[in-house]
C-alpha atoms as a PDB file:
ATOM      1  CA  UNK A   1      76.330 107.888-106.404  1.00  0.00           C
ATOM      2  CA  UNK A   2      75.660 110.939-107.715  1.00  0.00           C
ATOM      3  CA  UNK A   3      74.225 111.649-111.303  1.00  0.00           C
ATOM      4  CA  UNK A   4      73.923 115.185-110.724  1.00  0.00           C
ATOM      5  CA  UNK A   5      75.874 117.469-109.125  1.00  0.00           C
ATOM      6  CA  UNK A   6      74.644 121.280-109.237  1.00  0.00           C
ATOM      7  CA  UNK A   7      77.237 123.987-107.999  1.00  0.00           C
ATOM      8  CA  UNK A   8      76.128 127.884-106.706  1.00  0.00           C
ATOM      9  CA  UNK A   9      73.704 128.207-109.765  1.00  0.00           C
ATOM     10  CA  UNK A  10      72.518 131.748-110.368  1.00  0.00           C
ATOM     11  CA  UNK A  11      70.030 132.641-112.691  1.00  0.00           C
ATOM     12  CA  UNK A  12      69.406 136.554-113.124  1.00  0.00           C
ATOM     13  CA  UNK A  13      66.691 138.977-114.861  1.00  0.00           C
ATOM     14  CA  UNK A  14      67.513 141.802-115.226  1.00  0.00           C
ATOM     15  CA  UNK A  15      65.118 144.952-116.584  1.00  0.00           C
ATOM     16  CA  UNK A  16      66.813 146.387-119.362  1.00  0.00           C
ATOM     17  CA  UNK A  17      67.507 143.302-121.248  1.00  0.00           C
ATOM     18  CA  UNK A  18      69.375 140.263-120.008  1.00  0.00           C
ATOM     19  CA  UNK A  19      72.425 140.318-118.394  1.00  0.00           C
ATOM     20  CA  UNK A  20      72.908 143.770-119.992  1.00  0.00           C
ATOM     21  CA  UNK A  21      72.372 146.160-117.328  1.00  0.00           C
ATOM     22  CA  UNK A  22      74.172 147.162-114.458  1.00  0.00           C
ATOM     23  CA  UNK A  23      71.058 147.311-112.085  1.00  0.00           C
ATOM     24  CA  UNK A  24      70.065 145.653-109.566  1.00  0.00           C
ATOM     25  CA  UNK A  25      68.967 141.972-110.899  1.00  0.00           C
ATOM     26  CA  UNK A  26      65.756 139.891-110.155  1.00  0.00           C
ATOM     27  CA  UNK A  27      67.464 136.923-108.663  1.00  0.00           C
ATOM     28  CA  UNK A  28      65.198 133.940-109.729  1.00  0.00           C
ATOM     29  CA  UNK A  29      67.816 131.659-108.635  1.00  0.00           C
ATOM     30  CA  UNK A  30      70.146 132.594-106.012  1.00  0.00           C
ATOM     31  CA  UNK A  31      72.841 130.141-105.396  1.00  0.00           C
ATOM     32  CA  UNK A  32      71.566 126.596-105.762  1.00  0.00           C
ATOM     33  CA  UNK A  33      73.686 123.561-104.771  1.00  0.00           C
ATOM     34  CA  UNK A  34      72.371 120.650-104.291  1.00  0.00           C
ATOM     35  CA  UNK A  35      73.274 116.644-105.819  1.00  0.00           C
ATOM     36  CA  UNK A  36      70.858 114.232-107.648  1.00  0.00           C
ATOM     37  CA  UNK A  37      71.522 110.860-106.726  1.00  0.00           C
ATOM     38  CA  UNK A  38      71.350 107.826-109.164  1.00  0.00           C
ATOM     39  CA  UNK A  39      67.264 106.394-109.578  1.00  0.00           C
ATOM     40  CA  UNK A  40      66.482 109.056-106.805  1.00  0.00           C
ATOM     41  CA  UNK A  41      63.203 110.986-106.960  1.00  0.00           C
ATOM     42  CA  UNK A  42      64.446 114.151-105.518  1.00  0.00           C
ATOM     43  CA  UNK A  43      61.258 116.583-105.031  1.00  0.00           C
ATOM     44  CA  UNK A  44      61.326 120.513-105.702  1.00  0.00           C
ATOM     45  CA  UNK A  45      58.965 122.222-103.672  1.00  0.00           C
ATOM     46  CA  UNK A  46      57.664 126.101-103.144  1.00  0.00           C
ATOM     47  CA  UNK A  47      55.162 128.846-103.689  1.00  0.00           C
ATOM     48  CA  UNK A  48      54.533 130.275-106.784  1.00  0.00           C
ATOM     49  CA  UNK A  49      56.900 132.492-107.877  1.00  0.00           C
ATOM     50  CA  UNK A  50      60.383 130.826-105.662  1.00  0.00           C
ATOM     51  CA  UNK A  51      62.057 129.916-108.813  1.00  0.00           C
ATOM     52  CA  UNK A  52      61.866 126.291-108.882  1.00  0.00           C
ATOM     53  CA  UNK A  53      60.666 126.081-112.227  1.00  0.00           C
ATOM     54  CA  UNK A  54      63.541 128.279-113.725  1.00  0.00           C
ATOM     55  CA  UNK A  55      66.072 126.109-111.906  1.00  0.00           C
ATOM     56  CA  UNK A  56      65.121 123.255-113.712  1.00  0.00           C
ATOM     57  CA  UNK A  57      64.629 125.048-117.005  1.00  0.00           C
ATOM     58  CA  UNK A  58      68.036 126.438-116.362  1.00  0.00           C
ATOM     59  CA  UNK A  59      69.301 122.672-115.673  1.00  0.00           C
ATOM     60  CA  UNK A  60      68.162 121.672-119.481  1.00  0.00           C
ATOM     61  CA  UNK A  61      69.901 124.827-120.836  1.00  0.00           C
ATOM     62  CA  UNK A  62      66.144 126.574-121.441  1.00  0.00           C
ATOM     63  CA  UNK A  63      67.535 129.622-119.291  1.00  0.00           C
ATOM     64  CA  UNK A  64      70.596 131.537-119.637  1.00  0.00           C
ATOM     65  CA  UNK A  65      72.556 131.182-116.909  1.00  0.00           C
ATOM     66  CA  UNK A  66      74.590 133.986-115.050  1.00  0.00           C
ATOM     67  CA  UNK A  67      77.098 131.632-113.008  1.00  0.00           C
ATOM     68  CA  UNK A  68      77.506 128.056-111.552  1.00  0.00           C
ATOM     69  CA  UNK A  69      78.094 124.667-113.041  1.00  0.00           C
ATOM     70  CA  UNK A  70      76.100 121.513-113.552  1.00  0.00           C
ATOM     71  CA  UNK A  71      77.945 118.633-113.963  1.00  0.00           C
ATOM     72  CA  UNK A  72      76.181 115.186-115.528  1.00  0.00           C
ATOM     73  CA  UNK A  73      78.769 112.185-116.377  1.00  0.00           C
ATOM     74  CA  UNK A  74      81.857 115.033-115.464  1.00  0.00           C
ATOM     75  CA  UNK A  75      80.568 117.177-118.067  1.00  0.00           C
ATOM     76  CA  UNK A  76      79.623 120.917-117.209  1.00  0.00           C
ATOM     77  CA  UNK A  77      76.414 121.525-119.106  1.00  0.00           C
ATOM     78  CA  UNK A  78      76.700 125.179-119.097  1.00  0.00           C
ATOM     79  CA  UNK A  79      79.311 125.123-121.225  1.00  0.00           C
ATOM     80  CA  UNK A  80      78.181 123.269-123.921  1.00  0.00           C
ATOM     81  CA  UNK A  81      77.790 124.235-127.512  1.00  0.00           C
ATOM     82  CA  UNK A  82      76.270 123.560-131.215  1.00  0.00           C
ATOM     83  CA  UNK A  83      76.654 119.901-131.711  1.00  0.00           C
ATOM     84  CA  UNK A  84      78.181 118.796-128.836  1.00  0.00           C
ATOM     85  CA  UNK A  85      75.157 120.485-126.617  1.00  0.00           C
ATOM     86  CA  UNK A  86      72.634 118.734-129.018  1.00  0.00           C
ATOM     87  CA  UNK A  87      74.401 114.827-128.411  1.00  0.00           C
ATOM     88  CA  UNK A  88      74.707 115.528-124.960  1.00  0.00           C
ATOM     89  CA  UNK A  89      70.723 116.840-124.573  1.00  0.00           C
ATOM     90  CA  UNK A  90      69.184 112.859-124.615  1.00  0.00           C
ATOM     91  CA  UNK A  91      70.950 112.614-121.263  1.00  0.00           C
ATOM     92  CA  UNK A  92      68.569 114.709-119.446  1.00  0.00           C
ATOM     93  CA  UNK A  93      65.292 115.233-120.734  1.00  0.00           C
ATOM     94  CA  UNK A  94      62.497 117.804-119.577  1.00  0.00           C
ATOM     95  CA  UNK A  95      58.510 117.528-119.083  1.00  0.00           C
ATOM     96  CA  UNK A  96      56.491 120.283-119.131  1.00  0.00           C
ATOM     97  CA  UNK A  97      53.625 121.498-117.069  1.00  0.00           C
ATOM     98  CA  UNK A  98      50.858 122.522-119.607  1.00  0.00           C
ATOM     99  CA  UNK A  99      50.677 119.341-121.505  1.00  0.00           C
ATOM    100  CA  UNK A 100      47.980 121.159-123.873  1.00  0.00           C
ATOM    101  CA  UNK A 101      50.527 124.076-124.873  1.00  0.00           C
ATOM    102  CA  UNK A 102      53.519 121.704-124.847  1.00  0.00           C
ATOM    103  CA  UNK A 103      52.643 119.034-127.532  1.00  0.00           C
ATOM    104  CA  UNK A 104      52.826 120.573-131.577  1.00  0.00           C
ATOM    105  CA  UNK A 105      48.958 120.624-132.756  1.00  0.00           C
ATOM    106  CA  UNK A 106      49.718 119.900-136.396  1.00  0.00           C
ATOM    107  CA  UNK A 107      51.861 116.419-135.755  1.00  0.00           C
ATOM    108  CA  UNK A 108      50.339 113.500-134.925  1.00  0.00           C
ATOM    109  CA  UNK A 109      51.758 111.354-131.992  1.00  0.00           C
ATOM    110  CA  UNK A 110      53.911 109.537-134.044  1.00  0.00           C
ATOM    111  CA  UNK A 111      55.439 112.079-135.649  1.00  0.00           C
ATOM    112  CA  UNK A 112      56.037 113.889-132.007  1.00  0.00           C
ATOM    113  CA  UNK A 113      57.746 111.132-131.273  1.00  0.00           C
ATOM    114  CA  UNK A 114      59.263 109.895-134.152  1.00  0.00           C
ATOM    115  CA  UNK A 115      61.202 113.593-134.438  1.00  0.00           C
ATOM    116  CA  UNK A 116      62.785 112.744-131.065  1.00  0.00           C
ATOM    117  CA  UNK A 117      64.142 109.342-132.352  1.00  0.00           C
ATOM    118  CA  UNK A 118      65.039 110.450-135.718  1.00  0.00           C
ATOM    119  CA  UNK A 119      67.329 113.487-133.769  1.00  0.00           C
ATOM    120  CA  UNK A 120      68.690 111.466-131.170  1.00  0.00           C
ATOM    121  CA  UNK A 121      69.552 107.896-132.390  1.00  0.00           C
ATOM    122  CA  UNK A 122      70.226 106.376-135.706  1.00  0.00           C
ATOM    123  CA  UNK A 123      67.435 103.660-135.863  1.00  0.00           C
ATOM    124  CA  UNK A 124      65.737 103.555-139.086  1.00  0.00           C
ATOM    125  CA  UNK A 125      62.455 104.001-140.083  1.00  0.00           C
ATOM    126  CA  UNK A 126      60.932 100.820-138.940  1.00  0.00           C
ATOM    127  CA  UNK A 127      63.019 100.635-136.057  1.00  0.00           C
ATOM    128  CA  UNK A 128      61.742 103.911-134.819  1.00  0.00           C
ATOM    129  CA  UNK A 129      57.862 102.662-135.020  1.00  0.00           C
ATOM    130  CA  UNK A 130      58.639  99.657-133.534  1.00  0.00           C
ATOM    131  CA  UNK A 131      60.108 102.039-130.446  1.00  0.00           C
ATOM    132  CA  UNK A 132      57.372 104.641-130.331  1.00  0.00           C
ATOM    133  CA  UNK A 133      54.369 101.633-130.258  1.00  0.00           C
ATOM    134  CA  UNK A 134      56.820 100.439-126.986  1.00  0.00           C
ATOM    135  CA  UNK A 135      57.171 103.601-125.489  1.00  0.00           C
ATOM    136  CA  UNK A 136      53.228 104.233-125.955  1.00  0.00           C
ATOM    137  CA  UNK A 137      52.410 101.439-124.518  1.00  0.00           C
ATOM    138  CA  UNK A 138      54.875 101.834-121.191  1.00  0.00           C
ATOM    139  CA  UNK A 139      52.687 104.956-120.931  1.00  0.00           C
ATOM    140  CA  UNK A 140      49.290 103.303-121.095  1.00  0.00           C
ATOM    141  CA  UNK A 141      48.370 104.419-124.206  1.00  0.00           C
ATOM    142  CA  UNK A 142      47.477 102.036-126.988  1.00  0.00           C
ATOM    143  CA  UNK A 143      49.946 101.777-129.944  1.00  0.00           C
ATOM    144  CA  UNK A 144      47.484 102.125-132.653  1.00  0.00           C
ATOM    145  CA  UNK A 145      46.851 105.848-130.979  1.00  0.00           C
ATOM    146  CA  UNK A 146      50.255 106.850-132.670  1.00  0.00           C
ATOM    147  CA  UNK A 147      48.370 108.552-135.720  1.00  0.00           C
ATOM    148  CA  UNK A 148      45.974 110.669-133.751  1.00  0.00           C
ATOM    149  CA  UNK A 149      46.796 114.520-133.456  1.00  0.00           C
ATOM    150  CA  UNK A 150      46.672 115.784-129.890  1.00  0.00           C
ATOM    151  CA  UNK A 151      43.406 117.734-129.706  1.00  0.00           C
ATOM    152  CA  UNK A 152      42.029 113.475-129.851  1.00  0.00           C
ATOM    153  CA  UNK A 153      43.678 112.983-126.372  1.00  0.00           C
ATOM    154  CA  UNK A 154      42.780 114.237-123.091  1.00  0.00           C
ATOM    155  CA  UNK A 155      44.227 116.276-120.429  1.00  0.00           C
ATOM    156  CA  UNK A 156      45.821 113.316-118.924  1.00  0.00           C
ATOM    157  CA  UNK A 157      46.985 111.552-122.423  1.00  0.00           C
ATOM    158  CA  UNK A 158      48.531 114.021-123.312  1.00  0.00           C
ATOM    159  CA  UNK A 159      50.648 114.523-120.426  1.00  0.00           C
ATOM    160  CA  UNK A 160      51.278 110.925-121.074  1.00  0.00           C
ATOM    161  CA  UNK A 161      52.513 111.514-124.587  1.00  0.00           C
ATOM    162  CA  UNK A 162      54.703 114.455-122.769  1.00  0.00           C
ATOM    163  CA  UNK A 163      56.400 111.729-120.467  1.00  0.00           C
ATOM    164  CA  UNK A 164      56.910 109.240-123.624  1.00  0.00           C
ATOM    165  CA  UNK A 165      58.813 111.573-125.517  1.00  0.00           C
ATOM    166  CA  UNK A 166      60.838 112.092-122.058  1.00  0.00           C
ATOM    167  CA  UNK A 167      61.591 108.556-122.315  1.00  0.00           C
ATOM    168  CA  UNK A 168      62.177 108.212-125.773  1.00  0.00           C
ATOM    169  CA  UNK A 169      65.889 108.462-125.748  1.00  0.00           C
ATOM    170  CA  UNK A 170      66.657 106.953-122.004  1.00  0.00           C
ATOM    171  CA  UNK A 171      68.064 110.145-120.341  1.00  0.00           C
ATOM    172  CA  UNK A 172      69.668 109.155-116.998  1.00  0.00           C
ATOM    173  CA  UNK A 173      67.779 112.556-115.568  1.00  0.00           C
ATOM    174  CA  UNK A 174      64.396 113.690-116.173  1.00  0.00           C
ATOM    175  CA  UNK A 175      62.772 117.131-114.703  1.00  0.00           C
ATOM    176  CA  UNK A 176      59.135 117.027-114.351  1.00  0.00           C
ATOM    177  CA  UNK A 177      58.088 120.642-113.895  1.00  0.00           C
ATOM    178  CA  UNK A 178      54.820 120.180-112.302  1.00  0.00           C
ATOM    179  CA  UNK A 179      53.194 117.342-114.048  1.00  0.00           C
ATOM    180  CA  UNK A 180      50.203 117.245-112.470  1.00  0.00           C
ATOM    181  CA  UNK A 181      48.957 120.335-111.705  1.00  0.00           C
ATOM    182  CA  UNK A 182      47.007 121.339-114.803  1.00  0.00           C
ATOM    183  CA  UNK A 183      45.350 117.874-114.175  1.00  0.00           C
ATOM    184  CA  UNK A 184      42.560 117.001-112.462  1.00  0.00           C
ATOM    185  CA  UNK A 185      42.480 115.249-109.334  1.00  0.00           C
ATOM    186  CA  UNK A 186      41.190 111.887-110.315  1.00  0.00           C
ATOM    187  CA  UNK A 187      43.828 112.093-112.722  1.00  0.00           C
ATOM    188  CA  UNK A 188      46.584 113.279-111.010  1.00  0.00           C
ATOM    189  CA  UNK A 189      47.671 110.088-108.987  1.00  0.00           C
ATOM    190  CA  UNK A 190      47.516 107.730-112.347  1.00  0.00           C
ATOM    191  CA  UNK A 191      50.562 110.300-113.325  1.00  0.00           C
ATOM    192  CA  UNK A 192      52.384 109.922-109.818  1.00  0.00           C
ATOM    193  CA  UNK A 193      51.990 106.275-110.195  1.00  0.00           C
ATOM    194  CA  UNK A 194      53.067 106.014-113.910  1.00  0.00           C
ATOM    195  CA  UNK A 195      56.225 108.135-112.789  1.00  0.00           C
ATOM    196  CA  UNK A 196      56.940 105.562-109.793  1.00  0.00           C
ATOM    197  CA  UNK A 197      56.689 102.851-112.005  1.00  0.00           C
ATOM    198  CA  UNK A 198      58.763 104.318-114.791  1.00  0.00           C
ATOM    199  CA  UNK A 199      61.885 105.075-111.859  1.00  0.00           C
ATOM    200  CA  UNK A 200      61.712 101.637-111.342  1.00  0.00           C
ATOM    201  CA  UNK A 201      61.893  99.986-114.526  1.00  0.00           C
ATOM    202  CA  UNK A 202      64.341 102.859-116.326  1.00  0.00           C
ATOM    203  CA  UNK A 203      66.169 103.588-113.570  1.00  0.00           C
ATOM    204  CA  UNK A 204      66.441 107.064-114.530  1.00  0.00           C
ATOM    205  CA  UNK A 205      66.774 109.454-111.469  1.00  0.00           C
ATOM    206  CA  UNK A 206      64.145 112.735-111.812  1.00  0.00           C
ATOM    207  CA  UNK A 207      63.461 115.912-109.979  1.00  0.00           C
ATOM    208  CA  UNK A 208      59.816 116.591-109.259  1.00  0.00           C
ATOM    209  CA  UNK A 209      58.976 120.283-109.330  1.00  0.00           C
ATOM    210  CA  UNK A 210      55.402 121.002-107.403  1.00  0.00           C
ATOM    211  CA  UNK A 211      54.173 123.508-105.499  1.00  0.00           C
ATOM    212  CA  UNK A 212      51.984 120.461-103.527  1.00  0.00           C
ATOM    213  CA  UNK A 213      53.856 119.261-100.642  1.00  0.00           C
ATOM    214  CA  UNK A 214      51.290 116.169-100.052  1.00  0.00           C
ATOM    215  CA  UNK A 215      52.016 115.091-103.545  1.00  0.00           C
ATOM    216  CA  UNK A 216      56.124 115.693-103.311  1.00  0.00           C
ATOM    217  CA  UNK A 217      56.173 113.983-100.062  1.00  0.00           C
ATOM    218  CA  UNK A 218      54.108 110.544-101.586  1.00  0.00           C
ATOM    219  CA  UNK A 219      56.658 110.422-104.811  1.00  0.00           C
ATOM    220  CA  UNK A 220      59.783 112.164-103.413  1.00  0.00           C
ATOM    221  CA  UNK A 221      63.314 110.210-101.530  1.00  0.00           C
ATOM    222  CA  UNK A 222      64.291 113.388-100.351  1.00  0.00           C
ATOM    223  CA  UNK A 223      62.504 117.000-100.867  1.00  0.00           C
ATOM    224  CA  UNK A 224      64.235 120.597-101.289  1.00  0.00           C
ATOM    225  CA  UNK A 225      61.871 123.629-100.269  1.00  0.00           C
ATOM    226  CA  UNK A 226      62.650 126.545-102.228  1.00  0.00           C
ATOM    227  CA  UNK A 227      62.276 130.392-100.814  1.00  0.00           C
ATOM    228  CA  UNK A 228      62.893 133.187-102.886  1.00  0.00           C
ATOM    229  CA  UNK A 229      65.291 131.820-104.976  1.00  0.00           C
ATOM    230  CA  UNK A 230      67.627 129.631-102.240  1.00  0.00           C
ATOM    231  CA  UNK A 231      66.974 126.107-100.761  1.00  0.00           C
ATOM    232  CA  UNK A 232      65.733 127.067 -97.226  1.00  0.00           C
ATOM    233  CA  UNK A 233      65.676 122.961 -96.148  1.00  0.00           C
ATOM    234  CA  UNK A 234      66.914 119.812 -97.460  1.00  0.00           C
ATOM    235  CA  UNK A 235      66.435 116.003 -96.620  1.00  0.00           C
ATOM    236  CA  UNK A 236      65.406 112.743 -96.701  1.00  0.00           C
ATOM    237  CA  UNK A 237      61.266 113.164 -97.548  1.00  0.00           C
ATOM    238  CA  UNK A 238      59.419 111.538 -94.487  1.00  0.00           C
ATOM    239  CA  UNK A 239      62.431 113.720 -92.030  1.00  0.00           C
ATOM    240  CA  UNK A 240      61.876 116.878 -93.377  1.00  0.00           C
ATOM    241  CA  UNK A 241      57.565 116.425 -93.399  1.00  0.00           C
ATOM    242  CA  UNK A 242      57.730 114.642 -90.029  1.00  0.00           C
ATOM    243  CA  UNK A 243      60.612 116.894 -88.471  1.00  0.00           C
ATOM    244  CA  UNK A 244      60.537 120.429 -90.433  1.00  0.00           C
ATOM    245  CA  UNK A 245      63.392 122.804 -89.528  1.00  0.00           C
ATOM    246  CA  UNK A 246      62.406 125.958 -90.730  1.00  0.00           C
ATOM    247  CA  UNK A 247      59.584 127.846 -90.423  1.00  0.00           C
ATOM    248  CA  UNK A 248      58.859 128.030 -93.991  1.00  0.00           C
ATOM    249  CA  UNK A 249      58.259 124.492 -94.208  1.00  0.00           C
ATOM    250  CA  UNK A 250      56.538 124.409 -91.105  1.00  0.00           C
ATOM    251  CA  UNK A 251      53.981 126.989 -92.635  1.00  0.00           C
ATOM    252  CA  UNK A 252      54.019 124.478 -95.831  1.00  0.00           C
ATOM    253  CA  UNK A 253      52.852 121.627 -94.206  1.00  0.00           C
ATOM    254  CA  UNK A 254      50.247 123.549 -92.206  1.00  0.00           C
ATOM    255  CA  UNK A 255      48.243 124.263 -95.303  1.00  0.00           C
ATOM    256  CA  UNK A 256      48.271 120.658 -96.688  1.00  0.00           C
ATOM    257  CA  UNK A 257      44.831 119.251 -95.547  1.00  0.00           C
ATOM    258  CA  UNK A 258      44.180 116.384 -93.578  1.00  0.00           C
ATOM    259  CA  UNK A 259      41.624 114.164 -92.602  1.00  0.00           C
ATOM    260  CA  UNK A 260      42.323 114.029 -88.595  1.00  0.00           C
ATOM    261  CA  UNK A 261      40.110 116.470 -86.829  1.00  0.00           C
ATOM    262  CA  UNK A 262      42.692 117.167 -83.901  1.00  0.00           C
ATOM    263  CA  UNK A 263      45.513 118.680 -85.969  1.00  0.00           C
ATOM    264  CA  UNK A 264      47.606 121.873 -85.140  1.00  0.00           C
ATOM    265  CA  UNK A 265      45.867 124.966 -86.650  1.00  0.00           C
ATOM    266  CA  UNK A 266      47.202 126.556 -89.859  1.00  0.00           C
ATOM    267  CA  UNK A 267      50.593 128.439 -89.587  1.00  0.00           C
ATOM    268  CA  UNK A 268      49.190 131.845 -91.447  1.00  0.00           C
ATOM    269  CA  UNK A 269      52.468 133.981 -92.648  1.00  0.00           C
ATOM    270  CA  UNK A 270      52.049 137.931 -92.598  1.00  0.00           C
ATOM    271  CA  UNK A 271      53.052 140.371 -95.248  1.00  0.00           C
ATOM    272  CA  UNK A 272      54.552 139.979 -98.770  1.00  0.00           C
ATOM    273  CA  UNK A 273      57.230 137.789-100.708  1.00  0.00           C
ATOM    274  CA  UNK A 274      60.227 140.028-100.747  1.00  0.00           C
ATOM    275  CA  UNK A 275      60.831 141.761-104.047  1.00  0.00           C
ATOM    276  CA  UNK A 276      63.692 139.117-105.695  1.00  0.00           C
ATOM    277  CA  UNK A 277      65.178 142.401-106.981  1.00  0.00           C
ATOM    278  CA  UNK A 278      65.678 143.863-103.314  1.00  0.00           C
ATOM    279  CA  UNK A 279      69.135 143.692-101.336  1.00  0.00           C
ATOM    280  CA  UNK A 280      67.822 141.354 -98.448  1.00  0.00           C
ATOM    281  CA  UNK A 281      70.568 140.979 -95.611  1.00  0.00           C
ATOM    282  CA  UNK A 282      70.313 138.259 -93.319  1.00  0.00           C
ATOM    283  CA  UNK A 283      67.734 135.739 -93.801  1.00  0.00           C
ATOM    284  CA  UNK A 284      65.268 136.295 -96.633  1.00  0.00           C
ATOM    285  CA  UNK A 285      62.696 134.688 -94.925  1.00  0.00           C
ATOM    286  CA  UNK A 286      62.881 137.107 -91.800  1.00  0.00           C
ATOM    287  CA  UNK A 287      60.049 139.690 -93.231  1.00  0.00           C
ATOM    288  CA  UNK A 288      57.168 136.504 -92.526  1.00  0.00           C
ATOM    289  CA  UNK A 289      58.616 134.573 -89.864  1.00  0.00           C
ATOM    290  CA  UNK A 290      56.640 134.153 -87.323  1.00  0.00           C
ATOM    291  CA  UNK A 291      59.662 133.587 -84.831  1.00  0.00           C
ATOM    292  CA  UNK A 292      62.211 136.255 -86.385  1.00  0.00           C
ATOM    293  CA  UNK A 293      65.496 136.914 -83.612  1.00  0.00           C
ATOM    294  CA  UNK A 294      67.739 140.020 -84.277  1.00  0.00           C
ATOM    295  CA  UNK A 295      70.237 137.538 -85.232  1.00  0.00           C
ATOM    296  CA  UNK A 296      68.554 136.662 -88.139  1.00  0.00           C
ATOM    297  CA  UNK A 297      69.619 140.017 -90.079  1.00  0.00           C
ATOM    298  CA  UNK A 298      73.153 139.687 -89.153  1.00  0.00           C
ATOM    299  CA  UNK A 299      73.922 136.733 -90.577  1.00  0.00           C
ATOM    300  CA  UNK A 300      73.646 135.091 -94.106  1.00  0.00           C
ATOM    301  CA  UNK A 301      71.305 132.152 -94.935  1.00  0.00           C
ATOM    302  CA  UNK A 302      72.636 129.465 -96.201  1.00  0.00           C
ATOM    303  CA  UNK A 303      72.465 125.494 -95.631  1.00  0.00           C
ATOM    304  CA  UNK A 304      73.648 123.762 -92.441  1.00  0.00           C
ATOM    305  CA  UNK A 305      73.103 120.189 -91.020  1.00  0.00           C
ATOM    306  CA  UNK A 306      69.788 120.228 -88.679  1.00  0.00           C
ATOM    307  CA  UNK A 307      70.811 119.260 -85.592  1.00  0.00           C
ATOM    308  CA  UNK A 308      73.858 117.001 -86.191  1.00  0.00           C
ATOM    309  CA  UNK A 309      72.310 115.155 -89.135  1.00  0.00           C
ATOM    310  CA  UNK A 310      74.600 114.406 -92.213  1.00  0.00           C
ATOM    311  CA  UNK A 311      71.165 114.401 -94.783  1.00  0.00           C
ATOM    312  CA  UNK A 312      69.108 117.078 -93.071  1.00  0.00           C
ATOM    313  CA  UNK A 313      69.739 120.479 -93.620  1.00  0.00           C
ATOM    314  CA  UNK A 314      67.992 123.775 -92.904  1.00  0.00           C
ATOM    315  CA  UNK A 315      69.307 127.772 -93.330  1.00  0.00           C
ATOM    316  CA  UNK A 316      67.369 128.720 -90.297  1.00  0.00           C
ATOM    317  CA  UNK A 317      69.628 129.610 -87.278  1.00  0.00           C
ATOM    318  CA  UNK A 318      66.874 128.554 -84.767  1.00  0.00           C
ATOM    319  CA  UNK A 319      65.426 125.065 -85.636  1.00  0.00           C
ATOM    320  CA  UNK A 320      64.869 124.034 -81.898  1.00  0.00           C
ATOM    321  CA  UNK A 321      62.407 126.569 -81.877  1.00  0.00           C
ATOM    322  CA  UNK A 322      60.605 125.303 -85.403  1.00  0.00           C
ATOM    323  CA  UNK A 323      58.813 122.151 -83.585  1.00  0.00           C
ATOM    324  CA  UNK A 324      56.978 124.953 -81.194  1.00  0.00           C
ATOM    325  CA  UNK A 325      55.271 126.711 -83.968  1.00  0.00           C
END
């Protein structure tokens, strides 16, 4: 069942202001379907700069949008307003990447907390401590922590206290923008775990944005690769890593390291990211493919089930040829 369902989203920058000019736009987000199914884990994966982070800013209304729909519960979210956009925010919540810069210095946890309850729900006073000491604790932090400011907590605390206040109002879809990647290492798979457990027990369905395809591939049901604004490949998580059909992801998982010593050598891609504000015809991947055909730049890319599958799908028109890479 669907929780999500996300309809030929566009999200456009353009230079002299937004949405105010007449030339040619950056398109950060070019088209975007896709569905989130209900307790799924649906990764978000890409190179710096594809726009996966603006399309799930752009989900939680944090980025005007230039056309498309998202639909949670039959409700287009786009075209929400004032108070009706406010009651319907606790349905999907959003955490953030820099869990330093994301967190208000001057309240302490409680109060961080607390200002989500207090907006959200009508518990009283006492109510609302009795919640934030629960959801504290679900995060493996101890309850008597709740009146300490942030600069007390560490890097990976305070990402903690970033997925509480997620949680604090039981959204049936939470977007974790890179979670782990201003973390260190040691730290990083206590979050991954903490997020697995949380899926389980809230049954809340999430999208995991992270430019780390190891990491998207251990949380992930099914993974999206981003390119230059588009989905390039979609599927379930262990078919798309273990069968990739496009070159792009190909190249992706080439660069992920691994511990065997007799593993194919890394796919390196030539040249330069197009510029998002260029006309591209044809493929947009066709400038750094290592197996480019003519046919490439005749035709538009866009999704199509990889080799007869009804989950797997790829926008390259050559996938036979991916596995030879």
């Amino acid at each position: 069942m669907a929780v999500l369902k996300v309809d030929n989203l566009k999200v456009y920058y353009r230079k002299n202001g937004f949405l105010q000019s007449k030339k040619t736009p950056l398109k950060a987000v070019d088209g975007v379907s896709f569905e989130l199914h209900e307790n799924e884990i649906l990764g978000l994966v890409g190179e710096s700069g594809c726009g996966k982070s603006t399309l799930g800013r752009a989900l939680v209304r944090l980025e005007e949008v230039e056309s498309g729909s998202v639909m949670l519960d039959d409700v287009d979210v786009l075209k929400l307003k004032g108070k009706k956009l406010r009651k319907f925010r606790k349905n999907i919540q959003f955490i953030f990447q820099d869990p330093y810069s994301s967190l208000n210095p001057r309240m302490t946890v409680g109060e961080i907390l607390d200002e989500v309850l207090a907006i959200h729900t009508e518990l009283d006073k006492s109510w609302r401590e009795r919640k934030i000491a629960q959801l504290l604790e679900q995060v493996g932090i101890s309850a008597t922590a709740m009146n300490r400011y942030i600069h007390q907590f560490s890097g990976g605390q305070r990402q903690r206290i970033g997925i509480a206040r997620a949680l604090a109002v039981q959204p049936k879809v939470i977007i974790a923008d890179e979670p782990v990647s201003a973390l260190d290492v040691s730290v990083q798979s206590q979050i991954i775990n903490l997020l697995s457990d949380i899926r389980e027990k809230s049954r809340s369905s999430f999208i995991f944005i992270a430019h780390d395809l190891a990491v998207v591939e251990h949380i992930s049901d099914r993974i999206m690769v981003m390119y230059l604004g588009k989905i390039v490949e979609s599927g379930p998580s262990h078919e798309v890593c273990a069968n990739p059909q496009h070159p792009y992801t190909k190249a992706l998982l080439s660069a992920v390291p691994k511990l065997e010593l007799n593993t194919a050598p890394r796919i390196m891609l030539k040249g330069d990211v197009p510029s998002a504000c260029s006309e591209i015809k044809g493929c947009a991947f066709y400038s750094r493919c290592p197996m480019k055909h003519p046919e490439c730049l005749e035709h538009e890319s866009f999704l199509m089930s990889a080799n007869g599958s009804d989950e797997h799908y790829t926008s390259c028109l050559f996938p036979e040829e991916v596995k030879n890479l």
